[in-house]
Each structure stands twice: as structure tokens, then as C-alpha cells.
C-alpha atoms as a PDB file:
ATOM      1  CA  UNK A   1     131.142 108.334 -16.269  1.00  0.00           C
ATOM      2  CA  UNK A   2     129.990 109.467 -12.761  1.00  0.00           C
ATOM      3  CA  UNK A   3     128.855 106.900 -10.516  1.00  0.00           C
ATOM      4  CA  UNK A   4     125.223 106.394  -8.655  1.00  0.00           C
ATOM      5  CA  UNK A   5     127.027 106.250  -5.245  1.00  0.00           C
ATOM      6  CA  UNK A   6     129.957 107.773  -3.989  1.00  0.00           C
ATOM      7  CA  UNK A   7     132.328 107.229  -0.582  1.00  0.00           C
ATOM      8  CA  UNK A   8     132.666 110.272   1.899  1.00  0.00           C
ATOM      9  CA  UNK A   9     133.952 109.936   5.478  1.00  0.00           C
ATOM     10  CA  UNK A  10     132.113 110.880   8.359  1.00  0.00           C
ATOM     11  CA  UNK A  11     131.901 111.433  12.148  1.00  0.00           C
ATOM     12  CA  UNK A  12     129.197 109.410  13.692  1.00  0.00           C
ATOM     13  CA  UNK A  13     127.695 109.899  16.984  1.00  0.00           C
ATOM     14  CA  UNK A  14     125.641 107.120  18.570  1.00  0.00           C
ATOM     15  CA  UNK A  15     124.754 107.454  22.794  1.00  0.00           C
ATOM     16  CA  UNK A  16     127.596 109.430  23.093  1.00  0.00           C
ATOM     17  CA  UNK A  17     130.505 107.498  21.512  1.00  0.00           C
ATOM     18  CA  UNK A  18     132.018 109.239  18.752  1.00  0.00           C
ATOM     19  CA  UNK A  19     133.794 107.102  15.507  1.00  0.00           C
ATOM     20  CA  UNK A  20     135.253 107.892  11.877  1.00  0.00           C
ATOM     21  CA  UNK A  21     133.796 105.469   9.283  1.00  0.00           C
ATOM     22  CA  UNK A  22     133.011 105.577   5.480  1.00  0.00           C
ATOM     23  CA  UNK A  23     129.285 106.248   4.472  1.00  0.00           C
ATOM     24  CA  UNK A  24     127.879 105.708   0.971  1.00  0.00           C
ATOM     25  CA  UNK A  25     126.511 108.855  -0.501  1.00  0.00           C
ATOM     26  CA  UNK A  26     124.471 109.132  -3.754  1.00  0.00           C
ATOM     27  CA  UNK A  27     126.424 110.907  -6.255  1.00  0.00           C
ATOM     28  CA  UNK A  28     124.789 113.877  -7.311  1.00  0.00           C
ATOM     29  CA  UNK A  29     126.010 116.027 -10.759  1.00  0.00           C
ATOM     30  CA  UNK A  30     124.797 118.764 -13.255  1.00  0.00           C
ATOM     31  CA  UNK A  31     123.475 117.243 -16.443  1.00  0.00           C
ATOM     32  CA  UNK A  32     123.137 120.135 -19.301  1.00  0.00           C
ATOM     33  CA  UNK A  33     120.656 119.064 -21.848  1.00  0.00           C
ATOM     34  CA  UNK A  34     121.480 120.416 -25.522  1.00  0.00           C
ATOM     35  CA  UNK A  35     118.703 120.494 -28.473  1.00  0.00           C
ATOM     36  CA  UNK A  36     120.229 120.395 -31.691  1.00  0.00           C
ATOM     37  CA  UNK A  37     123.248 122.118 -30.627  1.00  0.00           C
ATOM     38  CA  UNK A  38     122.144 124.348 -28.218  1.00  0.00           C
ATOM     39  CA  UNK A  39     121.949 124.595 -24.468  1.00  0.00           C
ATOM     40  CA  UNK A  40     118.274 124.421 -23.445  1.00  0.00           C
ATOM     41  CA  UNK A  41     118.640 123.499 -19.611  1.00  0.00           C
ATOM     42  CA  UNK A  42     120.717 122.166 -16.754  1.00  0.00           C
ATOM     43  CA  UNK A  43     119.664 119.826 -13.878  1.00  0.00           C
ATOM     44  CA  UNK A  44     121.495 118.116 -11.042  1.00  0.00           C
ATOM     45  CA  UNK A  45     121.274 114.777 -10.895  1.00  0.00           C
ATOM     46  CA  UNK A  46     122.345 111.038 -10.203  1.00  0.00           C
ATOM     47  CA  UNK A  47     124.325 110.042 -13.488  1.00  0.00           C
ATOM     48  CA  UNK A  48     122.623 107.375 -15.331  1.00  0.00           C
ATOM     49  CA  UNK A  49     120.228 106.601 -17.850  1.00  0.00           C
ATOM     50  CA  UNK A  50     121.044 110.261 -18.921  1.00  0.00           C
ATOM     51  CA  UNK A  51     119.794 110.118 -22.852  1.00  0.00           C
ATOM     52  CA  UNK A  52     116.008 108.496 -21.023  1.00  0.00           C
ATOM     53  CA  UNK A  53     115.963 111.710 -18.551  1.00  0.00           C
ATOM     54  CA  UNK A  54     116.738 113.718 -21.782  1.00  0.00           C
ATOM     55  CA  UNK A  55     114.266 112.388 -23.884  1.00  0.00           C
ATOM     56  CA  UNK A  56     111.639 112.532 -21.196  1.00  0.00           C
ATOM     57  CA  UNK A  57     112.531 115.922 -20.014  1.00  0.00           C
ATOM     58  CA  UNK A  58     111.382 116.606 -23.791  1.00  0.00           C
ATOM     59  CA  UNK A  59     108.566 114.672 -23.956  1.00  0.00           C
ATOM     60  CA  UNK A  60     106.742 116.633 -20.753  1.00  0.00           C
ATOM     61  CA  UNK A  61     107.694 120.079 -22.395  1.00  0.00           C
ATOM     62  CA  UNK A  62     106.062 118.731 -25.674  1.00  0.00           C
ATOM     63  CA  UNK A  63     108.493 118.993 -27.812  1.00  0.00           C
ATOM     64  CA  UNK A  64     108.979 115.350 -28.738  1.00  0.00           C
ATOM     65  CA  UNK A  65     105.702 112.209 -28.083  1.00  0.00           C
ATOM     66  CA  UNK A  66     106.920 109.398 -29.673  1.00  0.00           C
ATOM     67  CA  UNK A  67     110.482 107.155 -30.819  1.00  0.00           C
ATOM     68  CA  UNK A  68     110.422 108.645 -34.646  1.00  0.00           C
ATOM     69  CA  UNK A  69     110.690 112.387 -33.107  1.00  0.00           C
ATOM     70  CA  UNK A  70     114.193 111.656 -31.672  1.00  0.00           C
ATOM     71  CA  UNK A  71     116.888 110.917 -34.425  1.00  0.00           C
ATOM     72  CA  UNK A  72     119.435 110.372 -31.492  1.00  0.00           C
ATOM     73  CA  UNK A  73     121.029 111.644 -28.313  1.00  0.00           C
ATOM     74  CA  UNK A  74     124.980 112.027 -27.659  1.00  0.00           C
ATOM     75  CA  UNK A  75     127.192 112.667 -24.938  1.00  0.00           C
ATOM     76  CA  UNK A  76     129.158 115.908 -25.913  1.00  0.00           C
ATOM     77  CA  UNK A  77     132.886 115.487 -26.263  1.00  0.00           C
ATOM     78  CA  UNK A  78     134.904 118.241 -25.542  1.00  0.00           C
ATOM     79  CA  UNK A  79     132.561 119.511 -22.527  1.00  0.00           C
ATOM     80  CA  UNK A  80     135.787 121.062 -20.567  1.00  0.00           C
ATOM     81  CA  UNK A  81     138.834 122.865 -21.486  1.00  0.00           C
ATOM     82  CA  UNK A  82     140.975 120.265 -21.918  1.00  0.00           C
ATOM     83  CA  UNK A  83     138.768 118.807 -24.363  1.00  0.00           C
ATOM     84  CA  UNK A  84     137.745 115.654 -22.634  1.00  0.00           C
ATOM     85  CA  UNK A  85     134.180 114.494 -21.658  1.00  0.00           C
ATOM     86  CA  UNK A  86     132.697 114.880 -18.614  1.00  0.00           C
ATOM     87  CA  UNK A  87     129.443 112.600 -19.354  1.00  0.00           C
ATOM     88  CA  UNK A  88     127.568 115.908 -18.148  1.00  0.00           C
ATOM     89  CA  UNK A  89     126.397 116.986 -21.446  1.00  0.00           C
ATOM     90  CA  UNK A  90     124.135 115.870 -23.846  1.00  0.00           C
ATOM     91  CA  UNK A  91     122.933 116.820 -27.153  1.00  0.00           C
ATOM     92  CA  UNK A  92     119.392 115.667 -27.990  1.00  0.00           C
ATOM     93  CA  UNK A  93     119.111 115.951 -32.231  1.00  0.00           C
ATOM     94  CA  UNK A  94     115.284 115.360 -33.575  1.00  0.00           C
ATOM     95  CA  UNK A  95     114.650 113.911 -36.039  1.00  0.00           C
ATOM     96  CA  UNK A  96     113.648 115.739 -39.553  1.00  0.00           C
ATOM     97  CA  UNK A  97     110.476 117.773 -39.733  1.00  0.00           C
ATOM     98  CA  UNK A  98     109.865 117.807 -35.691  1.00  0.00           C
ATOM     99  CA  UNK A  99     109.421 121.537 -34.953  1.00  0.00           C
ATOM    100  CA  UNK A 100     112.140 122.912 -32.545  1.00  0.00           C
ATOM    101  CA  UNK A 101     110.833 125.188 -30.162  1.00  0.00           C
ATOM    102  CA  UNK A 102     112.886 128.468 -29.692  1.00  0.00           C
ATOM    103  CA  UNK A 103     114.932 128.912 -27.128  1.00  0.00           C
ATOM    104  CA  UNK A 104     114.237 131.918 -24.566  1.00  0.00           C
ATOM    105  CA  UNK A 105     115.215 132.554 -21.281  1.00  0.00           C
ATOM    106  CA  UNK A 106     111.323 132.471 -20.183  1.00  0.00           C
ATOM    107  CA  UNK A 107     111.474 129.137 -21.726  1.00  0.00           C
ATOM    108  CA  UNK A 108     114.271 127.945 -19.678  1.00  0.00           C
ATOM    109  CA  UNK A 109     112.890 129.429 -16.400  1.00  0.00           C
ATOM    110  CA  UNK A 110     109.496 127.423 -16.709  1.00  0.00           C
ATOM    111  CA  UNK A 111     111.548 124.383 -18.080  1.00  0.00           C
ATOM    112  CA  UNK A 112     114.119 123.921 -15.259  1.00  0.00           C
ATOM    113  CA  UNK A 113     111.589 125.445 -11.988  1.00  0.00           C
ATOM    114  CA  UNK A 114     108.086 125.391 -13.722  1.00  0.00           C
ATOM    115  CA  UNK A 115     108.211 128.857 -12.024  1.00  0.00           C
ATOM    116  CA  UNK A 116     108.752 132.287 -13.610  1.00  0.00           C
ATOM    117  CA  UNK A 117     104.999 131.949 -15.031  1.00  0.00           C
ATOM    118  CA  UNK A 118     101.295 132.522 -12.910  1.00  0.00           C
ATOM    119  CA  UNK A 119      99.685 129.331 -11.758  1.00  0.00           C
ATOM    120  CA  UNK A 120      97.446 129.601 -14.780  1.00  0.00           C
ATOM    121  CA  UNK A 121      99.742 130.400 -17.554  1.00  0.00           C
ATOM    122  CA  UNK A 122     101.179 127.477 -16.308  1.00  0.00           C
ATOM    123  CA  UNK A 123      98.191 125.067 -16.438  1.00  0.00           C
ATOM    124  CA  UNK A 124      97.497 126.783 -20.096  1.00  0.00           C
ATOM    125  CA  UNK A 125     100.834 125.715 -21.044  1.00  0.00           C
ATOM    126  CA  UNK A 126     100.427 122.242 -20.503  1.00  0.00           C
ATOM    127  CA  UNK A 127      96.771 121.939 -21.753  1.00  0.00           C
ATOM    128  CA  UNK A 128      97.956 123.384 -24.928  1.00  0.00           C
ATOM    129  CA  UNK A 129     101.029 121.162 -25.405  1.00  0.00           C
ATOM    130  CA  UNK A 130      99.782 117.631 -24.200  1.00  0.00           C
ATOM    131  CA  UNK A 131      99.306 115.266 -27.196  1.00  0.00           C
ATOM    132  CA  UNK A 132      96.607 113.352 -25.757  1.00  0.00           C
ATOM    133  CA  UNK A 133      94.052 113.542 -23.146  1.00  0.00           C
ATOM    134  CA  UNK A 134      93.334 111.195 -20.266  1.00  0.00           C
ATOM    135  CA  UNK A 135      90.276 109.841 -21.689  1.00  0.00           C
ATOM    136  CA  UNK A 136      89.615 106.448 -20.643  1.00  0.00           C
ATOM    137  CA  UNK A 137      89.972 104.022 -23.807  1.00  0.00           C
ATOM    138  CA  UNK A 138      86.131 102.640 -24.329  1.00  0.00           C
ATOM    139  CA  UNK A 139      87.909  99.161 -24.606  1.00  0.00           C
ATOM    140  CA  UNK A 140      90.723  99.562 -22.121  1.00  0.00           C
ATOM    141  CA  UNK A 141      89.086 101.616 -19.284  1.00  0.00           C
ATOM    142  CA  UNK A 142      91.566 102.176 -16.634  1.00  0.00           C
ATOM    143  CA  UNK A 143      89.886 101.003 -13.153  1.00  0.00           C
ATOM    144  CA  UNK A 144      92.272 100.527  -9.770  1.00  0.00           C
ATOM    145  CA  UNK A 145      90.940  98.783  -6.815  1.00  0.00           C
ATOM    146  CA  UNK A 146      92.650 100.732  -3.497  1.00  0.00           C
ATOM    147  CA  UNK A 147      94.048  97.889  -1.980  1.00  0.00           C
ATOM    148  CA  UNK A 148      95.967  97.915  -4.906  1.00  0.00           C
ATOM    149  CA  UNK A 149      97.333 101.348  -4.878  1.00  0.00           C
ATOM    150  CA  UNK A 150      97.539 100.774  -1.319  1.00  0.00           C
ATOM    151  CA  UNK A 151     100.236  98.336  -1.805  1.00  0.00           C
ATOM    152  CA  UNK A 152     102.399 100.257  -4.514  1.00  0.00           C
ATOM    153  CA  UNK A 153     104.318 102.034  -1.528  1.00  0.00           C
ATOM    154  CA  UNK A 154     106.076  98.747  -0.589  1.00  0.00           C
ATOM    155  CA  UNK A 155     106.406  97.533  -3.900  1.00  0.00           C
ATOM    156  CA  UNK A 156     108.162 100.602  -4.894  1.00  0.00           C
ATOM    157  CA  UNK A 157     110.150 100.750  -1.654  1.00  0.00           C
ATOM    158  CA  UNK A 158     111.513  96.902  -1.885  1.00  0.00           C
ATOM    159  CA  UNK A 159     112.572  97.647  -5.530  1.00  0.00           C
ATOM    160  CA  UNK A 160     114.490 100.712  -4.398  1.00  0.00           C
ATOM    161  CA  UNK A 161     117.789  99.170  -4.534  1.00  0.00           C
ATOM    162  CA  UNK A 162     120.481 102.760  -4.462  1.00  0.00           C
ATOM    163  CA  UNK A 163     118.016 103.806  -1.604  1.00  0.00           C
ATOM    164  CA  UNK A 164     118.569 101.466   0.483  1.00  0.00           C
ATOM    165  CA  UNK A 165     122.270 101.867   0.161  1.00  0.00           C
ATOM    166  CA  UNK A 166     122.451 105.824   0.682  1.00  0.00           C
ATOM    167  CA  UNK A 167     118.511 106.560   2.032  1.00  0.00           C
ATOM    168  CA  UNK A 168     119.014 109.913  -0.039  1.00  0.00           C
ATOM    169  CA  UNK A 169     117.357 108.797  -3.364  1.00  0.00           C
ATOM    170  CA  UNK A 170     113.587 109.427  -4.659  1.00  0.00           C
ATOM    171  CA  UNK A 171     111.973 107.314  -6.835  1.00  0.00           C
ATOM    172  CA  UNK A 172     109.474 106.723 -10.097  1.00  0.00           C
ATOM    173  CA  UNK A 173     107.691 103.504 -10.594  1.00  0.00           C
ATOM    174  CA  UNK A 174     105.147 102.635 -13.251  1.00  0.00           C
ATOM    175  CA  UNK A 175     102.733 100.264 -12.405  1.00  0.00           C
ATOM    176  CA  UNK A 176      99.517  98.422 -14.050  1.00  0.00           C
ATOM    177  CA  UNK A 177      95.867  99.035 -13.090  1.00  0.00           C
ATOM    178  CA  UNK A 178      96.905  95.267 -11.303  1.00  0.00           C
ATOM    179  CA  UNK A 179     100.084  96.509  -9.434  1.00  0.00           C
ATOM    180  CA  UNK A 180     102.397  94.778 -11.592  1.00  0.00           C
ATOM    181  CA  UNK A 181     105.701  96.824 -11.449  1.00  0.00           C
ATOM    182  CA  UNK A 182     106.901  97.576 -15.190  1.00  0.00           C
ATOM    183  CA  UNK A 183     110.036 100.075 -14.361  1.00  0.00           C
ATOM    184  CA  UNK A 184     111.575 101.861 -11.424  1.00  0.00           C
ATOM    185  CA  UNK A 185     113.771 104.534 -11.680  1.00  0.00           C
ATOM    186  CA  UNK A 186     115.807 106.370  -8.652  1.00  0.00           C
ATOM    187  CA  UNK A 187     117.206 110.016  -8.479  1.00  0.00           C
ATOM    188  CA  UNK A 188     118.922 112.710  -6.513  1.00  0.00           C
ATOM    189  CA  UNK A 189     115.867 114.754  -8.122  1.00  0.00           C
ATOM    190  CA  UNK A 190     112.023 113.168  -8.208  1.00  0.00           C
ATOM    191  CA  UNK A 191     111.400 114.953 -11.558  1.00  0.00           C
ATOM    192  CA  UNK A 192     114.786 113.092 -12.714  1.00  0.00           C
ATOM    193  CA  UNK A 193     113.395 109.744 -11.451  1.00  0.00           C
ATOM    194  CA  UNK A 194     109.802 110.767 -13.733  1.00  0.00           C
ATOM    195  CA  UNK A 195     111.228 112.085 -16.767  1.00  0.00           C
ATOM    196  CA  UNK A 196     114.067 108.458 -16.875  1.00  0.00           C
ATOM    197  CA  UNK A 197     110.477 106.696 -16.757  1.00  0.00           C
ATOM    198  CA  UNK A 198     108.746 108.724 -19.408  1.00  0.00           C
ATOM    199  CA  UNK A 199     111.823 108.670 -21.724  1.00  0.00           C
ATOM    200  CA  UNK A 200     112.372 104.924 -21.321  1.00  0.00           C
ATOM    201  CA  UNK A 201     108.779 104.517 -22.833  1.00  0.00           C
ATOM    202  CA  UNK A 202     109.480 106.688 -25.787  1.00  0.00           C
ATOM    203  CA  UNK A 203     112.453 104.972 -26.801  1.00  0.00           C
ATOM    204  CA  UNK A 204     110.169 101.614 -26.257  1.00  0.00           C
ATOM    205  CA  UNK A 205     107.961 103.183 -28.316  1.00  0.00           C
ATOM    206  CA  UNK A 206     105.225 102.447 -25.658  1.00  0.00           C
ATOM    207  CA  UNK A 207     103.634 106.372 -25.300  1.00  0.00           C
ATOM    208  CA  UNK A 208     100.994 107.337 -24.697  1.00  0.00           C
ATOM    209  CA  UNK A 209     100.953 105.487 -21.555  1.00  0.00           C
ATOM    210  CA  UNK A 210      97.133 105.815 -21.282  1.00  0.00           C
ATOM    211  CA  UNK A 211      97.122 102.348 -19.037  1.00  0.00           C
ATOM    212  CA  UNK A 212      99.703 102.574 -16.268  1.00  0.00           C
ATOM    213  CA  UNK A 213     100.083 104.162 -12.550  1.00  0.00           C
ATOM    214  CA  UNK A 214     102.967 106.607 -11.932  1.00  0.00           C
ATOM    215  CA  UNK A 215     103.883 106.121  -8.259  1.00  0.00           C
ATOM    216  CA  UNK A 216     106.078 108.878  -6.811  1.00  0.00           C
ATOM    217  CA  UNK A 217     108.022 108.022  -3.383  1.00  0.00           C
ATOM    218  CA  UNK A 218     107.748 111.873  -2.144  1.00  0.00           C
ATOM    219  CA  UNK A 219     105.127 114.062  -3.223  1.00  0.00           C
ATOM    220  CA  UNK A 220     103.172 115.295  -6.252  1.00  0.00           C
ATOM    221  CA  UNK A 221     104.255 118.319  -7.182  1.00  0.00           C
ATOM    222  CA  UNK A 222     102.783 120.644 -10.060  1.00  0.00           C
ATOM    223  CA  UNK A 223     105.851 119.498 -11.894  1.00  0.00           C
ATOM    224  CA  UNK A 224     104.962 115.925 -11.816  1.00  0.00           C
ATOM    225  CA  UNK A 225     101.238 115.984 -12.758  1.00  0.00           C
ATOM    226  CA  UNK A 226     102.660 117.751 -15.904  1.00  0.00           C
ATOM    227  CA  UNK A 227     104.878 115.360 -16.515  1.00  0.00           C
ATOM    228  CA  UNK A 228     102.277 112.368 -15.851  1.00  0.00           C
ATOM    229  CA  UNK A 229      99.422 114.467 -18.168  1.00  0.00           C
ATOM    230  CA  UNK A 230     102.391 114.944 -20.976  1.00  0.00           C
ATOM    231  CA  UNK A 231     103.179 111.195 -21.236  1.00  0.00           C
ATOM    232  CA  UNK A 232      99.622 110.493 -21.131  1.00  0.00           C
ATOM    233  CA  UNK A 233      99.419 108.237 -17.744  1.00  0.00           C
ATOM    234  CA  UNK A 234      95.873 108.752 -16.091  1.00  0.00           C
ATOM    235  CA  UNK A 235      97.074 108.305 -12.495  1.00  0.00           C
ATOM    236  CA  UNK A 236      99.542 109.750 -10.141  1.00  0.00           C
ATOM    237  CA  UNK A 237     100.069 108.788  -6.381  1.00  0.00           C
ATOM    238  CA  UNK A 238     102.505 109.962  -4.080  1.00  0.00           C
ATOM    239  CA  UNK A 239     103.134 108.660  -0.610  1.00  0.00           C
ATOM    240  CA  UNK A 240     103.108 112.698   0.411  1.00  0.00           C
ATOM    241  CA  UNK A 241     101.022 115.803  -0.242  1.00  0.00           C
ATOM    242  CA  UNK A 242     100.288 117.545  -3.253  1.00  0.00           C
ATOM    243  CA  UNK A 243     100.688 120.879  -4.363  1.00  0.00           C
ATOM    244  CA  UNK A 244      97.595 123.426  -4.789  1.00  0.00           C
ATOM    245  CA  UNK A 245      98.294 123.664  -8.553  1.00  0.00           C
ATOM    246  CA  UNK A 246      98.747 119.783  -9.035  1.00  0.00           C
ATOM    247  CA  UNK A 247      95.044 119.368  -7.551  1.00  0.00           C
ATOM    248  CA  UNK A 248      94.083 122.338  -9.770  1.00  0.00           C
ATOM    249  CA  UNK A 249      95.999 120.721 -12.850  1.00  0.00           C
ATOM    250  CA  UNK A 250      94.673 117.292 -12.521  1.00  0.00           C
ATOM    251  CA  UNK A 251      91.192 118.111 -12.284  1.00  0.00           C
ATOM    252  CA  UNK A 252      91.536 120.988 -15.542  1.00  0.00           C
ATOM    253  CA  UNK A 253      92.984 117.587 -17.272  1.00  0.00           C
ATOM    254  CA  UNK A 254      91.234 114.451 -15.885  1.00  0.00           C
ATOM    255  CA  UNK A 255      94.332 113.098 -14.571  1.00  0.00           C
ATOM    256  CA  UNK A 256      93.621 111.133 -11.154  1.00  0.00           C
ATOM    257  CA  UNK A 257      95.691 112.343  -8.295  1.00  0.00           C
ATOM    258  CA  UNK A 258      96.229 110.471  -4.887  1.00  0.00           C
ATOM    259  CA  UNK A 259      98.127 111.595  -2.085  1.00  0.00           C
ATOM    260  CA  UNK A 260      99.355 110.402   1.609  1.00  0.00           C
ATOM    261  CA  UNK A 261      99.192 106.912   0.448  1.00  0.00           C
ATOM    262  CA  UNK A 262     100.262 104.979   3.060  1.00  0.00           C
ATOM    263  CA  UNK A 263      98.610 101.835   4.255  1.00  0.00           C
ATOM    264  CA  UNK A 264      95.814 101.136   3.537  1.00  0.00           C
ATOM    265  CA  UNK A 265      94.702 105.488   3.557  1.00  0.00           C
ATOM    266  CA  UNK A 266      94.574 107.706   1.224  1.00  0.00           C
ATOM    267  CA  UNK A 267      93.411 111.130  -0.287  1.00  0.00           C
ATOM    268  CA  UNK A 268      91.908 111.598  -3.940  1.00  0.00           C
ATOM    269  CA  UNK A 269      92.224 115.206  -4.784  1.00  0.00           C
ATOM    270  CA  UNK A 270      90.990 114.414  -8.429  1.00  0.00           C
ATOM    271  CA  UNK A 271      89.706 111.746 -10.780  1.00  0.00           C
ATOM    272  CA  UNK A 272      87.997 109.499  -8.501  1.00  0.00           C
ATOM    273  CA  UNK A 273      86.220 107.655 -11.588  1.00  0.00           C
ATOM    274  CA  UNK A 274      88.896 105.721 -11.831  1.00  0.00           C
ATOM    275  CA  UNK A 275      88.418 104.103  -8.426  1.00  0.00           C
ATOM    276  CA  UNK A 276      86.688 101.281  -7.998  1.00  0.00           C
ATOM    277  CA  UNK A 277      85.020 102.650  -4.839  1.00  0.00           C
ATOM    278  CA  UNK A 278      82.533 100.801  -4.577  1.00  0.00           C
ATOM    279  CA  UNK A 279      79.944 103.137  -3.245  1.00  0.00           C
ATOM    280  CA  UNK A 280      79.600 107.370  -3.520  1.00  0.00           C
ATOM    281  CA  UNK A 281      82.028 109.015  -1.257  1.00  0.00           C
ATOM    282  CA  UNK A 282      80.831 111.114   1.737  1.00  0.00           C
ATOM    283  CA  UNK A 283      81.208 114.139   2.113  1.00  0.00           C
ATOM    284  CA  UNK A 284      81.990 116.283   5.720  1.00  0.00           C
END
């Protein structure tokens, strides 16, 4: 199976002096995802925990929302010529009676880029598929003080063990409403790192996960609000910017959306109930 990190020599210039030395690269590879036989999409990136990016690659295009859905996930044999396996392709089989979506090439254009559609066929699409809304639970409402998001950045940094061996990695962390870390996941792609989060927690069983912080280490794409909104998770933060059509998607779906979270500052482009703000924001 490929490897997270991989060795590649280079020429390294420091004040003038020139030397050859190894340097520790992450290991980046295509991953085709299979549904019941057939190729639904392809993605680069860093092998690992390939059946959870699967699953949760799934889970934000609706078609599966909890463990029963998924009857299993394989690594294909026979991938190359030769007939051995390259650990590059998976086949994700659901379980009896789960509807399988067809399989068009429009479908696989908004699947891999979340492009090929307008902005609000787009935002349609995923307030149409998502299995639950962001609701606060009346006995479980989810409240977040901003020193503690303020800390996440760090927390998800010092857990970031790959990145701090190659500094080419992004990362996924879910977090409680407290800041306790509950998983961290690292990839070559930061929709990879998401979706090996989201499909760890449906084959926990743990989705919806209508109590938890997603913190993103780059920023919050459209992409990445739909994945948060799909899985159910009521807050996203990124230590970078968001796109126009995240803002525009979190506040269609009531999912709260923070960017440039570092330090103790921060923007809230959506969903500021869920602060605990203490008094009304001004405006300027």
C-alpha cells in the first residue's frame, strides 16, 4: 500500500551555500472510488484510511447517512494489467434497499470539482440532499465561547503529526463545543482530510454530528460547508477565508461559518447564534 510520506532528493540553497540532501515529501496518489461496481470518481490523495474517505465522500453527496447504508468497502484486485493491486481502487457496495444514484457525467463533474453547475443549482443540490438540518437540539443546544474556537488552531496544529514532517499536508479536526479534540485527519487534499472525518463517524455510527466543530487548517471552501451541512455538524472554522458561496450556503442552511481564525480574531460570516457573544455585535 502507498505510504503517507515519501523520500525525494533535493538541492538546497541556504546564504549562498549549495548541498544535496534527502527531504521527506507527502506521498500523494489517485484514489478511484467505485459504487457497486462502477467507477463514480477519482481523487488524488495521501493513501490511508481510504474506505473512511470513501464512505464520507458518499455521505456529503447523500447517497449514504448512516453505518446500516454501507454493506462494505473493498480494495479492487486486479486494478492493473498484470492483475495485481495497486491499493488505488475501491469499491463501495451498499447495503440492500439504499437507492443508488445514477451515474452521469454531470454527476461526476459536481462530485469531483463541485463545479460544472451555477452557484445556485449548487446550493439546491445540497438543501435537497442533506438528511438533517442544523437545528440546535432543544436539550443539547450547541453554544461555543471564542476563546475556545480561538484556541482550536493550535490544538489542531500540535496534533498534526505528517505535517510537521513534510509541511505539505492540510488537515480536519473535530472538536466539542469545549475544544476537546475527538479526531484529526491529514491530507494532500483538505476535502480528503473532511470526508476521512465524516466517514470515520459513519462507520462509528456517530452521524448526525449535530454537536461537534469541524476545524479546517486552510480555508472554507463551498466544498467544505457541504460537506459539514451533509454530516450534520453546525460549525465550520477555517484559519483562512471563505468562499462567496460557502457564506451564501451556510446562511441558506444555518450552518455557522468562521473564518481567519487566528488568535484570538476572527470573522463570522454566518450563524452567530451559536456564539456566546456576550453582547449584540456592531455593525460599521
Amino acid at each position: 500500500m502507498g505510504r503517507v510520506t515519501e523520500r525525494r532528493k533535493v538541492i538546497r540553497i541556504r546564504d549562498g551555500a549549495v548541498s544535496t540532501r534527502p527531504d521527506t515529501l507527502v506521498a500523494e496518489e489517485p484514489l478511484e472510488i467505485r459504487l457497486n461496481g462502477k467507477p463514480l470518481a477519482i481523487t488524488m490523495r495521501t493513501p490511508g484510511d481510504d474506505f473512511a474517505l470513501a464512505a464520507g465522500f458518499l455521505v456529503s453527496e447523500g447517497v449514504m447517512a448512516a453505518a446500516d447504508d454501507l454493506a462494505n468497502i473493498v480494495y479492487c484486485a486486479g486494478a492493473t494489467e498484470d492483475g495485481s493491486n495497486t491499493y488505488n481502487v475501491v469499491d463501495v457496495r451498499l447495503a440492500d434497499g439504499v437507492p443508488v444514484p445514477e451515474i452521469t457525467l454531470e454527476r461526476n463533474v459536481y462530485t469531483t470539482s463541485s463545479c460544472g453547475l451555477c452557484g445556485k443549482a449548487s446550493l439546491d443540490a445540497v438543501r435537497t440532499q442533506a438528511r438533517w438540518k442544523l437545528d440546535d437540539s432543544p436539550g443539547t443546544p450547541v453554544r461555543i465561547e471564542p476563546a475556545t474556537l480561538a484556541a482550536l488552531p493550535d490544538r489542531l496544529r500540535a496534533a498534526q503529526r505528517v505535517f510537521e514532517r513534510t509541511g505539505g499536508l492540510h488537515a480536519a479536526a473535530l472538536f466539542t463545543a469545549d475544544g476537546e479534540l475527538l479526531d484529526i485527519r491529514e491530507d494532500v487534499g483538505r476535502h480528503n482530510a473532511v470526508d476521512k472525518i465524516v466517514g470515520r463517524a459513519l462507520q462509528q455510527g456517530l452521524l448526525p454530528l449535530s454537536s461537534c466543530v469541524l476545524m479546517v487548517s486552510g480555508r472554507a471552501s463551498f466544498e467544505l460547508a457541504q460537506k459539514a451541512v451533509m454530516a450534520g455538524i453546525p460549525v465550520l472554522a477555517a484559519v483562512s477565508a471563505p468562499s462567496s458561496l460557502a457564506v451564501d450556503l451556510a446562511a441558506e442552511t444555518g450552518l455557522t461559518l468562521v473564518g481567519f481564525l487566528r488568535g484570538s480574531s476572527m470573522n463570522v460570516y454566518a450563524g452567530e447564534h451559536r456564539l456566546a457573544l456576550g453582547s449584540a455585535a456592531t455593525t460599521g
